[in-house]
Protein backbone atom coordinates (compact mmCIF):
# COMPACT_ATOMS: atom_id res chain seq x y z
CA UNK A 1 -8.33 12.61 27.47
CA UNK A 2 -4.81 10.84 26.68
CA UNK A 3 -6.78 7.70 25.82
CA UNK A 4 -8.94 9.60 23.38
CA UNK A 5 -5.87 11.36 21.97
CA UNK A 6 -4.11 7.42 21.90
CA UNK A 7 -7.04 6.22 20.13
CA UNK A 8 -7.34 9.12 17.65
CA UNK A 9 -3.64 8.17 16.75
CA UNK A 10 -4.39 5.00 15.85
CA UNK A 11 -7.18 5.65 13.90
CA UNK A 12 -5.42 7.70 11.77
CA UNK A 13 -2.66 5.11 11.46
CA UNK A 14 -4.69 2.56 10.11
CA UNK A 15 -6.32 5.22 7.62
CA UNK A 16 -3.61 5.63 6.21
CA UNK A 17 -2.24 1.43 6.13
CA UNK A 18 -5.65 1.23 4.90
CA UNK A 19 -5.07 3.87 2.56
CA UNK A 20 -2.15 2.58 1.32
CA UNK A 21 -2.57 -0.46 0.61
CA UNK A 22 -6.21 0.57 -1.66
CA UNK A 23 -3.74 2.49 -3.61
CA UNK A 24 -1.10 -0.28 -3.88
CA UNK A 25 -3.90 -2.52 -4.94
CA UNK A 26 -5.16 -0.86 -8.01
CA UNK A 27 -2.59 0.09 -9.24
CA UNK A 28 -0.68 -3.41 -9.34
CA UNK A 29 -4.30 -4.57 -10.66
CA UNK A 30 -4.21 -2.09 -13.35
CA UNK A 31 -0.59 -2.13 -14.24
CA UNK A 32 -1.02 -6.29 -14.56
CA UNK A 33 -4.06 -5.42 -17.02
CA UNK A 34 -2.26 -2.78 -19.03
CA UNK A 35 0.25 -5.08 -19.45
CA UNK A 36 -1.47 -7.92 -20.75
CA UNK A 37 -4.11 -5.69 -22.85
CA UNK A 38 -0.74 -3.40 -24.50
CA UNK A 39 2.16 -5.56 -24.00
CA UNK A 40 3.46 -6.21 -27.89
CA UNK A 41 3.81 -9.89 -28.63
CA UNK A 42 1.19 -10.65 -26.33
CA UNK A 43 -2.15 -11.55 -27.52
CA UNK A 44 -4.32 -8.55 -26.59
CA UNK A 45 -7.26 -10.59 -25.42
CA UNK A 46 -7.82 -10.33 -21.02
CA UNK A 47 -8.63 -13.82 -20.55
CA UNK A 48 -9.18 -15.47 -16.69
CA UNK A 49 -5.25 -16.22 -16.56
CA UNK A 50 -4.53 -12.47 -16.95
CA UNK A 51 -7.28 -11.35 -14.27
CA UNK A 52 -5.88 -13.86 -11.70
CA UNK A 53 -2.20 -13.03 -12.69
CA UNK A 54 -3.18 -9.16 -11.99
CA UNK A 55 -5.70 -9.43 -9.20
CA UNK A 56 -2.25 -11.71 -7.64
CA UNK A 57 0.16 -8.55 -8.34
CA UNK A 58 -2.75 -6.15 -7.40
CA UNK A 59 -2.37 -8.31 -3.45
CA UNK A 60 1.70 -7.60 -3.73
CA UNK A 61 1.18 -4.20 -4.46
CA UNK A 62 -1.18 -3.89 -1.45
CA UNK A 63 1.47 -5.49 0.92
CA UNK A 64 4.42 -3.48 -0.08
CA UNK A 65 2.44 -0.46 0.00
CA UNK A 66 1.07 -1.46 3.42
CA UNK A 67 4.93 -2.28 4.18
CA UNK A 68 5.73 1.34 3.32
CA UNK A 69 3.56 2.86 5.47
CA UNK A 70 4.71 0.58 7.70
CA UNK A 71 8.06 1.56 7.73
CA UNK A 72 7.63 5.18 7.11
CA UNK A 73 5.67 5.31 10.46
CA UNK A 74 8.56 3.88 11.87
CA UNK A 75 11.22 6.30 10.68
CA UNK A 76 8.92 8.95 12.01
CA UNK A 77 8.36 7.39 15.56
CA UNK A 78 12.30 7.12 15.56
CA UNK A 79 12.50 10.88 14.71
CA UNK A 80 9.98 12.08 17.43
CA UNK A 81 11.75 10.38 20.05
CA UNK A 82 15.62 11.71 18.72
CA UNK A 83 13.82 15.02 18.26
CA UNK A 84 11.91 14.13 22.08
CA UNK A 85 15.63 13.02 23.41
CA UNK A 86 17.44 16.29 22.47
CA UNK A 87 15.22 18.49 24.28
């Protein structure tokens, strides 16, 4: 029963790493495109250069937003046991 409970945990942790880091993805792929197709002074033409140059800050955004949920797992794991401690 505790192992099912354990596993159901971690399930739901990597959901939402998983989860994360989707949404960090797109949107540092889309912000990179948006930028290169409305930046002014910039040609407004998405060649290869600007697909590899967003795709690259669409893999950043997935890491820091993996490294959030990281850390914000953390914090609540340190809170639990405070919370656990006081009791």
């Amino acid at each position: 029963m505790v192992e099912q409970q354990g596993q159901r945990v971690d399930q739901a942790r990597e959901a939402r790493r998983r989860r994360s880091g989707i949404v960090g993805f797109l949107a540092g792929l889309f912000g990179g495109l948006a930028f290169f197709g409305f930046f002014p002074g910039l040609p407004h033409v998405i060649d290869w250069g600007a697909i590899v140059v967003s795709v690259v800050v669409g893999l950043l955004g997935r890491w820091a937003g993996r490294a959030w949920a990281d850390r914000a797992e953390r914090e609540q794991e340190q809170e639990q046991e405070q919370h656990d401690g006081r009791e």
